[in-house]
PDB file of N, CA and C in Angstrom:
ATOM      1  N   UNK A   1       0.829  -1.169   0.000  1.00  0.00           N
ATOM      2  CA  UNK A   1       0.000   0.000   0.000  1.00  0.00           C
ATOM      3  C   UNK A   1       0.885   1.248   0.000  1.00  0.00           C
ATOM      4  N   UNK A   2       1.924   1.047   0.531  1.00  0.00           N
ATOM      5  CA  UNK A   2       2.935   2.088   1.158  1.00  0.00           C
ATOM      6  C   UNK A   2       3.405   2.823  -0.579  1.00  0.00           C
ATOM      7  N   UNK A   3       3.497   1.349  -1.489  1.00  0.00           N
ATOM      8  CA  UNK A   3       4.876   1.805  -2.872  1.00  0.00           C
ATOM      9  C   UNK A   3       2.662   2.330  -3.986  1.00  0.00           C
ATOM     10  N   UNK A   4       1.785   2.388  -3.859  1.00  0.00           N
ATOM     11  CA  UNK A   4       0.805   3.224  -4.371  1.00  0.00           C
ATOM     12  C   UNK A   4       0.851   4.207  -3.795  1.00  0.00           C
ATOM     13  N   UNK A   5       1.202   4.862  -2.463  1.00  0.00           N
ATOM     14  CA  UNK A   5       1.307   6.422  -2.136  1.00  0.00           C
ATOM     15  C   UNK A   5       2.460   6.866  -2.941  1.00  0.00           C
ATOM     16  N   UNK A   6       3.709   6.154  -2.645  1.00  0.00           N
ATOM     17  CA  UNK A   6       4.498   6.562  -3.304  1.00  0.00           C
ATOM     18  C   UNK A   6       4.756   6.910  -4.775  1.00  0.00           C
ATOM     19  N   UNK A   7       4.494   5.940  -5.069  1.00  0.00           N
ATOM     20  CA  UNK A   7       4.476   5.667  -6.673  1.00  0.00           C
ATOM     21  C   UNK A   7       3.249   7.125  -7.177  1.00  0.00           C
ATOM     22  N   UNK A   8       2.089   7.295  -6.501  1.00  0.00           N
ATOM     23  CA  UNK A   8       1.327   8.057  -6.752  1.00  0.00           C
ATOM     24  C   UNK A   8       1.575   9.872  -6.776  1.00  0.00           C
ATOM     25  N   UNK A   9       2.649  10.172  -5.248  1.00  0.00           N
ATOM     26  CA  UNK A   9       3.543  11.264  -4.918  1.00  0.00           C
ATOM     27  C   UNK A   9       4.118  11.337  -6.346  1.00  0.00           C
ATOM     28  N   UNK A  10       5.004  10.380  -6.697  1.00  0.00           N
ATOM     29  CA  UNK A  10       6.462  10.736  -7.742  1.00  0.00           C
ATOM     30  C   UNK A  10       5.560  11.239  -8.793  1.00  0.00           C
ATOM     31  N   UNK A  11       4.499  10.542  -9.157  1.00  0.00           N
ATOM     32  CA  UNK A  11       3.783  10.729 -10.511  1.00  0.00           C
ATOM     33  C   UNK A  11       2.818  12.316 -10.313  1.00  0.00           C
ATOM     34  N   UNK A  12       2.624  12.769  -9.434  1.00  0.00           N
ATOM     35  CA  UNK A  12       1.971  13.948  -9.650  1.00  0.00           C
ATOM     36  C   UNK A  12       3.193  15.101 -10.031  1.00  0.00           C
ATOM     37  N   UNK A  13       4.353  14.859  -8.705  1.00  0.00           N
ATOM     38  CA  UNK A  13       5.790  15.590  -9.010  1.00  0.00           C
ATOM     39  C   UNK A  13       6.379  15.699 -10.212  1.00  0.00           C
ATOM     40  N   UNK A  14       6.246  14.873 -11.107  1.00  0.00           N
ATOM     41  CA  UNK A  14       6.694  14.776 -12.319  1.00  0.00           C
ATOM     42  C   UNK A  14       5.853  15.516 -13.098  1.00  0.00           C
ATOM     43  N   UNK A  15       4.271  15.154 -13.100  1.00  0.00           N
ATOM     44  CA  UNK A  15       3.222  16.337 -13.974  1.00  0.00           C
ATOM     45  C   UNK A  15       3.750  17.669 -13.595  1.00  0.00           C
ATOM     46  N   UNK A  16       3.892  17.637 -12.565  1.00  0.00           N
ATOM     47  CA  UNK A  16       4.220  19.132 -12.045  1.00  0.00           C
ATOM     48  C   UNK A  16       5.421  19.907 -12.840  1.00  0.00           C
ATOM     49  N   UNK A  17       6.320  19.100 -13.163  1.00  0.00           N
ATOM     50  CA  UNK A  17       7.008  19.571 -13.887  1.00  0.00           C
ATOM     51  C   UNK A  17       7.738  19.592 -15.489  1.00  0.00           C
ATOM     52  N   UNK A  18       6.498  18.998 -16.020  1.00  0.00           N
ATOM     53  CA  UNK A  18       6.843  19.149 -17.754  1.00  0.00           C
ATOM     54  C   UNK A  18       6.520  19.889 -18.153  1.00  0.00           C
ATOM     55  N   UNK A  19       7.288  19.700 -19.330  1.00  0.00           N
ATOM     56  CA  UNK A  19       7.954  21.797 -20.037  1.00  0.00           C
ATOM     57  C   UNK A  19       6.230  22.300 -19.999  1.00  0.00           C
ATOM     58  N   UNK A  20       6.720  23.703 -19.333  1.00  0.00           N
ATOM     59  CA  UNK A  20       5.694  24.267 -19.555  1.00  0.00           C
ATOM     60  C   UNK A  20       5.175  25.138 -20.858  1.00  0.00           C
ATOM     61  N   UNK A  21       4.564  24.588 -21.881  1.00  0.00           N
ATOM     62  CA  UNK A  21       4.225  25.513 -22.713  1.00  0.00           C
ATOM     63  C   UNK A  21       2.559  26.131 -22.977  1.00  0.00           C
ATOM     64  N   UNK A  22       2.808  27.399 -23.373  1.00  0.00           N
ATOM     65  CA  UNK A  22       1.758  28.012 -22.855  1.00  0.00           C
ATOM     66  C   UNK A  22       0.225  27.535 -23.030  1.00  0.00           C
ATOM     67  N   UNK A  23       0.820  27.084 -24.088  1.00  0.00           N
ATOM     68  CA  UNK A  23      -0.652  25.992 -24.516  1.00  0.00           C
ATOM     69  C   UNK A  23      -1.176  25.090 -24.180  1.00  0.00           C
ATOM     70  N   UNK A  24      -0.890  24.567 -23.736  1.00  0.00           N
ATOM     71  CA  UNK A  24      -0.828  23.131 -22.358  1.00  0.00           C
ATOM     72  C   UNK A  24      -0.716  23.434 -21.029  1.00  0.00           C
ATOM     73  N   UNK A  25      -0.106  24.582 -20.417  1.00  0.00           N
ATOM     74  CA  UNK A  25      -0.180  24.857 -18.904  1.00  0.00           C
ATOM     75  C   UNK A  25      -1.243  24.922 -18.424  1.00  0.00           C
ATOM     76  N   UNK A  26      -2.608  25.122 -18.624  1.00  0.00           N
ATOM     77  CA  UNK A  26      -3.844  24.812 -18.272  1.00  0.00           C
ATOM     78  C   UNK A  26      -4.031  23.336 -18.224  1.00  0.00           C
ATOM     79  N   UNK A  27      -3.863  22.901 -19.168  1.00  0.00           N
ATOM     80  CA  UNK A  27      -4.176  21.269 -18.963  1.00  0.00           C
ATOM     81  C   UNK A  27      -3.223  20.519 -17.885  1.00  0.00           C
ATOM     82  N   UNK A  28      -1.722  21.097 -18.281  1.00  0.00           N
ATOM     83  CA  UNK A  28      -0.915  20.472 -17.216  1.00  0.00           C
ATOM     84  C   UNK A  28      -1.850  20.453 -15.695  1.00  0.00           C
ATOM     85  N   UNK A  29      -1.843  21.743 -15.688  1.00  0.00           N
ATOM     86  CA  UNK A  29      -2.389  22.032 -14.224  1.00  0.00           C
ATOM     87  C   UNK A  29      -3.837  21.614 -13.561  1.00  0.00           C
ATOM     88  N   UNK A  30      -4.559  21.333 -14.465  1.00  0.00           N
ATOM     89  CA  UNK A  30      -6.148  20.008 -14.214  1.00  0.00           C
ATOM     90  C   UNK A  30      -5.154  18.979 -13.961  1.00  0.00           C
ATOM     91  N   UNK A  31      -4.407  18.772 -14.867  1.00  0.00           N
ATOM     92  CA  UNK A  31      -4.428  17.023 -15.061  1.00  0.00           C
ATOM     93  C   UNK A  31      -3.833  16.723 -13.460  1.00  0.00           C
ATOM     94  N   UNK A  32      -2.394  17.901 -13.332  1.00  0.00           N
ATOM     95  CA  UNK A  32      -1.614  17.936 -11.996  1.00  0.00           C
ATOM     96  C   UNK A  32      -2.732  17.584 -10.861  1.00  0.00           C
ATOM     97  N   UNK A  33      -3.641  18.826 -10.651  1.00  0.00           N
ATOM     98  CA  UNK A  33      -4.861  18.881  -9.192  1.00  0.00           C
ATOM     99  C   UNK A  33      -6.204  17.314  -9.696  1.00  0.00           C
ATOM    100  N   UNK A  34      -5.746  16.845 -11.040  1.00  0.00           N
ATOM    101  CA  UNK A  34      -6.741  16.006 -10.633  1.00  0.00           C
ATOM    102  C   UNK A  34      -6.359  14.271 -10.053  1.00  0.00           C
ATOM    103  N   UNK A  35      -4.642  14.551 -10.654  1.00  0.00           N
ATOM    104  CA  UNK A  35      -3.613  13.574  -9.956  1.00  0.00           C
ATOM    105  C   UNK A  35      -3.814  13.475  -8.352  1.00  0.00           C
ATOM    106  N   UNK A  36      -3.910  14.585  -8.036  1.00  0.00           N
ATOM    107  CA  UNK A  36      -3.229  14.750  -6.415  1.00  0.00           C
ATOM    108  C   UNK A  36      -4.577  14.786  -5.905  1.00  0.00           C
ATOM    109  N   UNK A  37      -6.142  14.829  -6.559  1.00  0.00           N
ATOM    110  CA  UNK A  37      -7.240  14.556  -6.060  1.00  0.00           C
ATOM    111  C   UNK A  37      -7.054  13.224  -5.997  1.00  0.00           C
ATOM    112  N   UNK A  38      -6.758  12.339  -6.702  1.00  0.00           N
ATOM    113  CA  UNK A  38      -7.355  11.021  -6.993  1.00  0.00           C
ATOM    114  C   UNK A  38      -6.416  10.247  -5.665  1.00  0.00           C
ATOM    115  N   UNK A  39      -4.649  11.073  -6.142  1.00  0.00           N
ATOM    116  CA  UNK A  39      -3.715  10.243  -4.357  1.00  0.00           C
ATOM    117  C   UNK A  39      -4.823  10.589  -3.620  1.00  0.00           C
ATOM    118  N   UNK A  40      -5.577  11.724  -2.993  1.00  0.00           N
ATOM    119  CA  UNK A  40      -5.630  11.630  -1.735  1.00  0.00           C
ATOM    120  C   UNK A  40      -6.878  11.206  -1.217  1.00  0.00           C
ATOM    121  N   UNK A  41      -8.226  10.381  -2.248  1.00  0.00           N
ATOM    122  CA  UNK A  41      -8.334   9.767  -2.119  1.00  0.00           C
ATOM    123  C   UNK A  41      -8.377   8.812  -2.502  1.00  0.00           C
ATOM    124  N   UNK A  42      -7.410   8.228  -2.294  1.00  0.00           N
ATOM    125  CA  UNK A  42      -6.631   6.534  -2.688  1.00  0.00           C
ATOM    126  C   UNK A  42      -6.499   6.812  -1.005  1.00  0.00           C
ATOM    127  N   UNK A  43      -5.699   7.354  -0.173  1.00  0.00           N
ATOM    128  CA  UNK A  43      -5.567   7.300   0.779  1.00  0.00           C
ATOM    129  C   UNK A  43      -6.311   7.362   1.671  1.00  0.00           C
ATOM    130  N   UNK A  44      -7.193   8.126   1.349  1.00  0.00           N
ATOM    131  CA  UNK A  44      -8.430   8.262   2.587  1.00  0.00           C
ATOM    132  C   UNK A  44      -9.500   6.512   2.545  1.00  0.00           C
ATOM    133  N   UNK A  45      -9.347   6.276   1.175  1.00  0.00           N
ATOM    134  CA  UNK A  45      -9.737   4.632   0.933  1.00  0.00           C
ATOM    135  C   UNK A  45      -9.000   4.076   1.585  1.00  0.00           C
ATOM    136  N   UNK A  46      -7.944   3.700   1.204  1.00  0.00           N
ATOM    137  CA  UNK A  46      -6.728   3.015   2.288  1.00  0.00           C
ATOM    138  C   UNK A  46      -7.182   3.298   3.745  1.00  0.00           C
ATOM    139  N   UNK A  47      -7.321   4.458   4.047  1.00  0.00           N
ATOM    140  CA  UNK A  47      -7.064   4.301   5.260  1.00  0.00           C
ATOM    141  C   UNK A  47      -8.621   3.798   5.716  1.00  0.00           C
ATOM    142  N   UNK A  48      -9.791   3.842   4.954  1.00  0.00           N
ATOM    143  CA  UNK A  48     -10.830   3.568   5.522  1.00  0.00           C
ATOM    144  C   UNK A  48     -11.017   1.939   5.741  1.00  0.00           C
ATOM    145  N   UNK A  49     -10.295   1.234   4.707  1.00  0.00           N
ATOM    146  CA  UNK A  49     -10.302   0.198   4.604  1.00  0.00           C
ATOM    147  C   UNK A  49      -9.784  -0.621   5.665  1.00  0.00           C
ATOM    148  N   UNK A  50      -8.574  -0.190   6.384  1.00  0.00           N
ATOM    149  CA  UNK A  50      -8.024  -0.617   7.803  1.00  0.00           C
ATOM    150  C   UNK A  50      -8.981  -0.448   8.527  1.00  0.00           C
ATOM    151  N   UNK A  51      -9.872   0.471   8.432  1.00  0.00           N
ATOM    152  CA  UNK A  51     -10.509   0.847   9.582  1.00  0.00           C
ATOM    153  C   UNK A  51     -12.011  -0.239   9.713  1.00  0.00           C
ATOM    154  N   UNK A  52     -12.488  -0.688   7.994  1.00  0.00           N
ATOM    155  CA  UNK A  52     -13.493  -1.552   8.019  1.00  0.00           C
ATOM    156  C   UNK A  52     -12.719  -3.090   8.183  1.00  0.00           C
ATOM    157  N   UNK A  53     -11.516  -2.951   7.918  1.00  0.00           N
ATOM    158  CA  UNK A  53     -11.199  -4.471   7.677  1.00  0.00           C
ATOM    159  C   UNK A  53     -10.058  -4.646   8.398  1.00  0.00           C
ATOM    160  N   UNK A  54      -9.840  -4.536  10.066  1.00  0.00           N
ATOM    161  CA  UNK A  54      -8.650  -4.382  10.557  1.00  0.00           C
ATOM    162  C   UNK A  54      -7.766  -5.761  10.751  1.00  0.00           C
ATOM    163  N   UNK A  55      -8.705  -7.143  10.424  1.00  0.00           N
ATOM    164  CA  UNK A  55      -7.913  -8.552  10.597  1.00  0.00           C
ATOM    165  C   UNK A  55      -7.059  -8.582   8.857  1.00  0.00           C
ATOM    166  N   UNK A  56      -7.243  -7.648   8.381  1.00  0.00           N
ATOM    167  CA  UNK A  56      -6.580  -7.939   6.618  1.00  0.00           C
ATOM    168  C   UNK A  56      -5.390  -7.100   6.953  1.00  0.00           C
ATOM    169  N   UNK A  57      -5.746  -6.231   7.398  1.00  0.00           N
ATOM    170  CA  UNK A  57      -4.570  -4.650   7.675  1.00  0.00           C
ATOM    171  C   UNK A  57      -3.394  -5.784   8.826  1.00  0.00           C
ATOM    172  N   UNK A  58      -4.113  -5.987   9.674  1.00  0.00           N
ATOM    173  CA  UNK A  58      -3.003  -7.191  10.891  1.00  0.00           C
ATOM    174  C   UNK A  58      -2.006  -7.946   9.841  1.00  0.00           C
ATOM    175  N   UNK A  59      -3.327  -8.982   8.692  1.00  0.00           N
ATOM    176  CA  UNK A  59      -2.362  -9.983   8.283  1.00  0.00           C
ATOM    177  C   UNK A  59      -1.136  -9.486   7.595  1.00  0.00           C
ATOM    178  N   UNK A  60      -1.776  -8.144   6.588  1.00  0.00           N
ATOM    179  CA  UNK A  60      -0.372  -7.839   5.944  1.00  0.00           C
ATOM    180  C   UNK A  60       0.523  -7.378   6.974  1.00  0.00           C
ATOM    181  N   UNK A  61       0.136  -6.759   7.817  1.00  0.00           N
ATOM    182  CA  UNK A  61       1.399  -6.539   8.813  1.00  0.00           C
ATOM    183  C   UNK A  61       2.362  -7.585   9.029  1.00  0.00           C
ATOM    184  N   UNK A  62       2.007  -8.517   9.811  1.00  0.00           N
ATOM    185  CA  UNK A  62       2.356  -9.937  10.097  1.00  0.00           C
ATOM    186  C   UNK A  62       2.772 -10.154   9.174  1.00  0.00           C
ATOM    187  N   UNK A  63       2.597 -10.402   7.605  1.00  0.00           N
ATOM    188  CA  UNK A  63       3.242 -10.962   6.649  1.00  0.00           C
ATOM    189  C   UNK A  63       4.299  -9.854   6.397  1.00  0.00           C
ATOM    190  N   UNK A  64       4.767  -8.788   6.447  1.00  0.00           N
ATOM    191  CA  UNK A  64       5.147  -7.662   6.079  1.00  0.00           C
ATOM    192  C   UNK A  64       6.415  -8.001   6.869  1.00  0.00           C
ATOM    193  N   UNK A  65       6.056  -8.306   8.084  1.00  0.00           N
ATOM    194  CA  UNK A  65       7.305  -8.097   9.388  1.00  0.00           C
ATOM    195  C   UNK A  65       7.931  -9.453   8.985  1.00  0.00           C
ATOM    196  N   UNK A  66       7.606 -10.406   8.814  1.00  0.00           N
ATOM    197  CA  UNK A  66       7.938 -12.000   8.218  1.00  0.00           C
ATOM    198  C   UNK A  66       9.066 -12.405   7.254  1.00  0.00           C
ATOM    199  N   UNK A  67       8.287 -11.159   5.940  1.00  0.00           N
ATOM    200  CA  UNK A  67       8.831 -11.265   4.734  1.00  0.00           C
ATOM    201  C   UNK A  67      10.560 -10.424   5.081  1.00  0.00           C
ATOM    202  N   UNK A  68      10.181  -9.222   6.018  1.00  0.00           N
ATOM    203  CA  UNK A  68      11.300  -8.222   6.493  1.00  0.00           C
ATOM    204  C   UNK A  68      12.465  -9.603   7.134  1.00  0.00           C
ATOM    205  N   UNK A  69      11.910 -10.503   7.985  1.00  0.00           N
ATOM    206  CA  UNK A  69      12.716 -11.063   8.765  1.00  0.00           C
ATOM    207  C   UNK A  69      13.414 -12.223   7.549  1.00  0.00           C
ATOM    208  N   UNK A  70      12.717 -12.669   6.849  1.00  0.00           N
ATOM    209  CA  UNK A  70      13.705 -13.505   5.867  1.00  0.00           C
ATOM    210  C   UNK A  70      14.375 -12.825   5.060  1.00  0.00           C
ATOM    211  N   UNK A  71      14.151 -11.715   4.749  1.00  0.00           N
ATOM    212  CA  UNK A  71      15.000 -11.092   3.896  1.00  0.00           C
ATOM    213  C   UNK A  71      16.204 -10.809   4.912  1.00  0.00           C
ATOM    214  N   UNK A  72      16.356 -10.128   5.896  1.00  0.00           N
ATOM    215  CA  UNK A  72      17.311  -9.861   6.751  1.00  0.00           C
ATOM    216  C   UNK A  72      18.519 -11.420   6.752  1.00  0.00           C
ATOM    217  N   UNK A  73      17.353 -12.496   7.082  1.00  0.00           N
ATOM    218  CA  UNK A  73      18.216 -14.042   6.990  1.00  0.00           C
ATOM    219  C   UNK A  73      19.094 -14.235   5.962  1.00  0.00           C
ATOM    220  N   UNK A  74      18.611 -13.930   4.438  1.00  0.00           N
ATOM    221  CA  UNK A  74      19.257 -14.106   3.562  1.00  0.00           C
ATOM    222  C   UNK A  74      20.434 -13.653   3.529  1.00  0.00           C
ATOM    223  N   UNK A  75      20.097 -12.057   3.423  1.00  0.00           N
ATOM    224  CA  UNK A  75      20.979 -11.171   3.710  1.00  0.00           C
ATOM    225  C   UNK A  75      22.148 -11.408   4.499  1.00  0.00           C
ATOM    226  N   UNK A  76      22.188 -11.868   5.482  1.00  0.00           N
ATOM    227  CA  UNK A  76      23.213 -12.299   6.496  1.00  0.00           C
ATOM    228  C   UNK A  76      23.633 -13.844   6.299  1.00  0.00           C
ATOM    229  N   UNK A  77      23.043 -14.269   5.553  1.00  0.00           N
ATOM    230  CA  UNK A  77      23.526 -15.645   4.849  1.00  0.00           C
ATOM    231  C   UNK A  77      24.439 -15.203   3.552  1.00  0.00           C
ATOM    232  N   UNK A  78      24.263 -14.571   3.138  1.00  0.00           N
ATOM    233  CA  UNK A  78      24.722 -14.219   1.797  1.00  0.00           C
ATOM    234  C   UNK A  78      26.176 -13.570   1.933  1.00  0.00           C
ATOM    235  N   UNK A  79      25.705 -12.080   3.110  1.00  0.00           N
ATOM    236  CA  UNK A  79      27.288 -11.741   3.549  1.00  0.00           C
ATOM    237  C   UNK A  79      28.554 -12.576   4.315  1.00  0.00           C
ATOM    238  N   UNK A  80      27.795 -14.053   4.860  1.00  0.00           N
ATOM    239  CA  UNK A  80      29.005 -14.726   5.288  1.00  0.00           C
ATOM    240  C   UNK A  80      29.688 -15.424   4.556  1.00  0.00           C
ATOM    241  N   UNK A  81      28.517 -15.833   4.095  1.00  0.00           N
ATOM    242  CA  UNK A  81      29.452 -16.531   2.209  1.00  0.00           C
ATOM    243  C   UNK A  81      30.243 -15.529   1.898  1.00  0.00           C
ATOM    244  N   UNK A  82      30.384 -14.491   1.403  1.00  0.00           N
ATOM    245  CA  UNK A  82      31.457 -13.637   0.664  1.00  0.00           C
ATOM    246  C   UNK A  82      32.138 -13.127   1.889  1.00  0.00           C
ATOM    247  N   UNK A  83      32.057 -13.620   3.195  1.00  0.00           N
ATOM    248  CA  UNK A  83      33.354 -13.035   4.138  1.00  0.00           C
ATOM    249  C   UNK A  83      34.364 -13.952   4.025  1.00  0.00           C
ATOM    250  N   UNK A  84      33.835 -15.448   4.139  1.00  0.00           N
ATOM    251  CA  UNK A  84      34.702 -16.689   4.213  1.00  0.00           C
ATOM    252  C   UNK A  84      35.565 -16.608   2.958  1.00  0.00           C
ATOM    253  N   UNK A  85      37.440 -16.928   3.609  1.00  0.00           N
ATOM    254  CA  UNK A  85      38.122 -16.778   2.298  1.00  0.00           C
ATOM    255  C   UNK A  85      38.253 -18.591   1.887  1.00  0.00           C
ATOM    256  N   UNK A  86      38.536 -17.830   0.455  1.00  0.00           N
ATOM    257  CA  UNK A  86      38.328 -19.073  -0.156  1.00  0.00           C
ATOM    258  C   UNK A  86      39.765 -20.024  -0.496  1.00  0.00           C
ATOM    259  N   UNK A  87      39.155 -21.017  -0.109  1.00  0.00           N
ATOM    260  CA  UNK A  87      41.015 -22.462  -0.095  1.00  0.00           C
ATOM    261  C   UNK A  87      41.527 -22.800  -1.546  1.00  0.00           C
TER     262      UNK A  87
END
């Protein structure tokens, strides 16, 4: 949920800033405020949705913190392999 805010931020930032020509700066600027209408609510959905469905919001947590902890495993599996010198 976290990389759709994000992903949603970069993409209005970017409307925000293509060449401005005079003929299009009106449109830029709908298209910009109707970008940054639609993020914010995506978010206010998001967030309502935790609020109707808080055992889904838990699981991804739980899976979230899980996925964090095997990746960390790997990770530290991976750097001892390339510490150990080789015979």
């Amino acid at each position: 949920m976290g990389f759709l805010f994000k992903a949603g931020f970069w993409f209005a930032i970017v409307l925000l800033f293509l060449p401005k020509n005079p003929e299009t700066l009106r449109d830029q600027r709908e298209l910009a405020q109707s970008s940054a209408r639609s993020l914010i609510k995506a978010a206010n959905d998001a967030a309502q949705f935790c609020t109707d469905q808080p055992a889904v919001c838990q699981a991804a947590s739980q899976t979230s913190a899980l996925a964090t902890e095997y990746l960390n495993l790997a990770t530290e599996k991976l750097t001892r392999k390339e510490e150990k010198p080789v015979k």
